[in-house]
Protein backbone atom coordinates (compact mmCIF):
# COMPACT_ATOMS: atom_id res chain seq x y z
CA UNK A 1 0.00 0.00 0.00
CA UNK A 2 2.73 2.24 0.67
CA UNK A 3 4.37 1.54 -2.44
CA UNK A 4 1.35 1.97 -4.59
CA UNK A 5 1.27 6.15 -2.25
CA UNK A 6 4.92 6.28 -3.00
CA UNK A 7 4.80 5.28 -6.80
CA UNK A 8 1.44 7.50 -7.43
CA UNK A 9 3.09 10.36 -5.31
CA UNK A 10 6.22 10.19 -7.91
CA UNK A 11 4.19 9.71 -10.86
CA UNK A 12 2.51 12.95 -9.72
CA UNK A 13 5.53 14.94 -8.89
CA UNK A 14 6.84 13.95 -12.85
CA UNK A 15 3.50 14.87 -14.19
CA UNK A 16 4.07 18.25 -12.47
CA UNK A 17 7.56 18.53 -14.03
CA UNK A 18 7.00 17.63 -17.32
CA UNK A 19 3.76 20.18 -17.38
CA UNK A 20 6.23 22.86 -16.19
CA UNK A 21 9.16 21.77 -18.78
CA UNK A 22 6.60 22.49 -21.10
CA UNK A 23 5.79 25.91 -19.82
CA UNK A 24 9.03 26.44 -20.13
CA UNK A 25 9.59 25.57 -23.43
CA UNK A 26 6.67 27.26 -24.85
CA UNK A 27 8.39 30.20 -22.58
CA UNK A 28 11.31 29.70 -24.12
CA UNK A 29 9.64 30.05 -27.98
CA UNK A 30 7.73 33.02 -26.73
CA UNK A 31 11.40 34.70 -25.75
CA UNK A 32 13.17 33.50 -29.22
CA UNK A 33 9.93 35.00 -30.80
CA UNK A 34 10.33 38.43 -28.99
CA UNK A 35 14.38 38.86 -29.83
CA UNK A 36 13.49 38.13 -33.44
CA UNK A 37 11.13 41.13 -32.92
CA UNK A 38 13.36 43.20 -31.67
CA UNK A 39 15.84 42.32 -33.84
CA UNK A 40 13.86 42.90 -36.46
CA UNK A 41 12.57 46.74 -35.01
CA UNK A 42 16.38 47.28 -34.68
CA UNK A 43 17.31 46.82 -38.30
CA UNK A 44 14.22 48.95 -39.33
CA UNK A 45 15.37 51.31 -36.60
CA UNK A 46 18.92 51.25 -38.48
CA UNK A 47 17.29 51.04 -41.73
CA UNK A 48 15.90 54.06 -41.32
CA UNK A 49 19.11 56.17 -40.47
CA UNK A 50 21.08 54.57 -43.00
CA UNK A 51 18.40 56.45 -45.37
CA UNK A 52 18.57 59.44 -43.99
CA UNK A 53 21.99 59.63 -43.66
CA UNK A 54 22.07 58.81 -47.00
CA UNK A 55 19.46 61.41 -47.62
CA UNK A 56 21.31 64.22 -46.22
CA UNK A 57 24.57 63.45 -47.63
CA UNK A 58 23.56 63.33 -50.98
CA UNK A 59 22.30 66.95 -50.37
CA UNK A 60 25.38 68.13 -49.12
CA UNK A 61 27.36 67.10 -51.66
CA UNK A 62 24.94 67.95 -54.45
CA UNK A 63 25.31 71.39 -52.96
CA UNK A 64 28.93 71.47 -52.59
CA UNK A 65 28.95 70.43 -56.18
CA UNK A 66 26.62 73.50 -57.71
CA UNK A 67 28.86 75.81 -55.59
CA UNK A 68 32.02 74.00 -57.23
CA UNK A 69 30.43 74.98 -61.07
CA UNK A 70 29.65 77.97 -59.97
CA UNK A 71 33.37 78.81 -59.16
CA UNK A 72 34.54 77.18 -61.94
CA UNK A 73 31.80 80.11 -63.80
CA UNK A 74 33.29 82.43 -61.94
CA UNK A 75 36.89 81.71 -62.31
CA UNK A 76 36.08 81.91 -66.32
CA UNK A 77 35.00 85.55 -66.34
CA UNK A 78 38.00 86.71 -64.61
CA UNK A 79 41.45 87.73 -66.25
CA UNK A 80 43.65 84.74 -67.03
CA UNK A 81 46.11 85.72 -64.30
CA UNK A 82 43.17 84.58 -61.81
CA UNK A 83 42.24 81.41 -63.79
CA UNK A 84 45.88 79.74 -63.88
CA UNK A 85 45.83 80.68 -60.34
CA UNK A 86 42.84 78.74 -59.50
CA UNK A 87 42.49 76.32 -61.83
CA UNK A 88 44.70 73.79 -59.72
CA UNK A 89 42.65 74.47 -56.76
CA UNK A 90 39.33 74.08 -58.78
CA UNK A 91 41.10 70.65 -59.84
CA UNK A 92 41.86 69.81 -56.15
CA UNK A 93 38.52 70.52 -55.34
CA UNK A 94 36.21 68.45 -58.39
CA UNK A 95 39.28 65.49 -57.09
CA UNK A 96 37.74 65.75 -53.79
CA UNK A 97 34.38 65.53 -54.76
CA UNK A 98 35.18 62.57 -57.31
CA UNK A 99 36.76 60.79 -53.79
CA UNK A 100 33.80 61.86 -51.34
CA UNK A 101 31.11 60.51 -54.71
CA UNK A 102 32.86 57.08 -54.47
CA UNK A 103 33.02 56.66 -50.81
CA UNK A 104 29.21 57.67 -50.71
CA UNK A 105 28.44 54.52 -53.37
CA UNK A 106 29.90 52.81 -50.71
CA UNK A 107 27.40 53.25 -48.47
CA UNK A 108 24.31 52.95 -50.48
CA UNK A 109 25.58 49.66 -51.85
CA UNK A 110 26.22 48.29 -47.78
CA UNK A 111 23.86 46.26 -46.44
CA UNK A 112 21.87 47.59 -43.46
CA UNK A 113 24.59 45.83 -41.19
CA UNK A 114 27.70 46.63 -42.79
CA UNK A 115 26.83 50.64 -44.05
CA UNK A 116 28.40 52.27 -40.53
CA UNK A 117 31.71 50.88 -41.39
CA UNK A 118 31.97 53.09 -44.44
CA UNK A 119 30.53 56.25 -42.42
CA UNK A 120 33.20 57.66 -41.13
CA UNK A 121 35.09 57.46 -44.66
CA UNK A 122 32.21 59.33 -46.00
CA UNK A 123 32.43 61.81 -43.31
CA UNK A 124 36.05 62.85 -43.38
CA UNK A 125 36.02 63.08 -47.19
CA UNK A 126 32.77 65.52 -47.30
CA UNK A 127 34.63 67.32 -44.27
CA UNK A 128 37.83 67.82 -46.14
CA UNK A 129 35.66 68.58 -49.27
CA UNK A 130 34.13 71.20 -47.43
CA UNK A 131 37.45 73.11 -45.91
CA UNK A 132 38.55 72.93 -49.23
CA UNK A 133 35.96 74.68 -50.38
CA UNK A 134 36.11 77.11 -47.72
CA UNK A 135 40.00 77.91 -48.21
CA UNK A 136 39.56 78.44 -51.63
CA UNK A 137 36.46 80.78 -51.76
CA UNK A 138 38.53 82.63 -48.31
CA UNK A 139 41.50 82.85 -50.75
CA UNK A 140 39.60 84.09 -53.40
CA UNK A 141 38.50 87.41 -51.51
């Protein structure tokens, strides 16, 4: 008789455990389910600033690029002492741009995960783009 308690007791008690091992694994789903979420938010998250990074970049240097013709206008209608002077730094400058362009492709062709590695590139060669810029329309004054 006090086998049969002790056998229906332990047959209990495993019931018990195997209903909460399968808590847990449905538990455990539900948590693998919720980091695929999130993983997913974050790479729309970074999706998201990779376009507008790529957004405002663009702009930049399709600005810096109308302000480079228009120097290169400029430089036309003066004397030809002032053009041979700035030609070479008008050359300088559209090499720049050429360098800063490429980097850029760069980025739009990176996949969501890999884009940031390229971002500082991008950034130091739109910065430099810009000082140049900024030197030679100083210089020109």
């Amino acid at each position: 008789m006090k086998r049969n308690a002790v056998i229906l007791a332990l047959a209990c008690v495993i019931s018990a455990n195997a209903a909460g091992l399968r808590a847990q694994s449905t538990s455990g789903e539900k948590v693998k389910e919720d980091v695929k979420q999130t993983a997913g938010d974050v790479n729309a998250y970074v999706g998201e600033k990779k376009a507008d990074y790529e957004k405002r970049i663009k702009a930049e240097l399709d600005d810096l690029g109308a302000r480079i013709d228009q120097l290169n206008k400029k430089m036309s209608a003066r004397g030809e002492e002032g053009r041979k002077k700035a030609t070479a730094q008008l050359k300088e400058l559209k090499k720049k741009k050429r360098v800063a362009g490429r980097k850029f492709d760069k980025v739009k062709a990176a996949s969501q995960k890999e884009w940031g590695k390229f971002k500082a590139g991008v950034d130091d060669a739109v910065n430099d783009l810009k000082k140049t810029y900024e030197d030679f329309t100083a210089n020109m004054k």
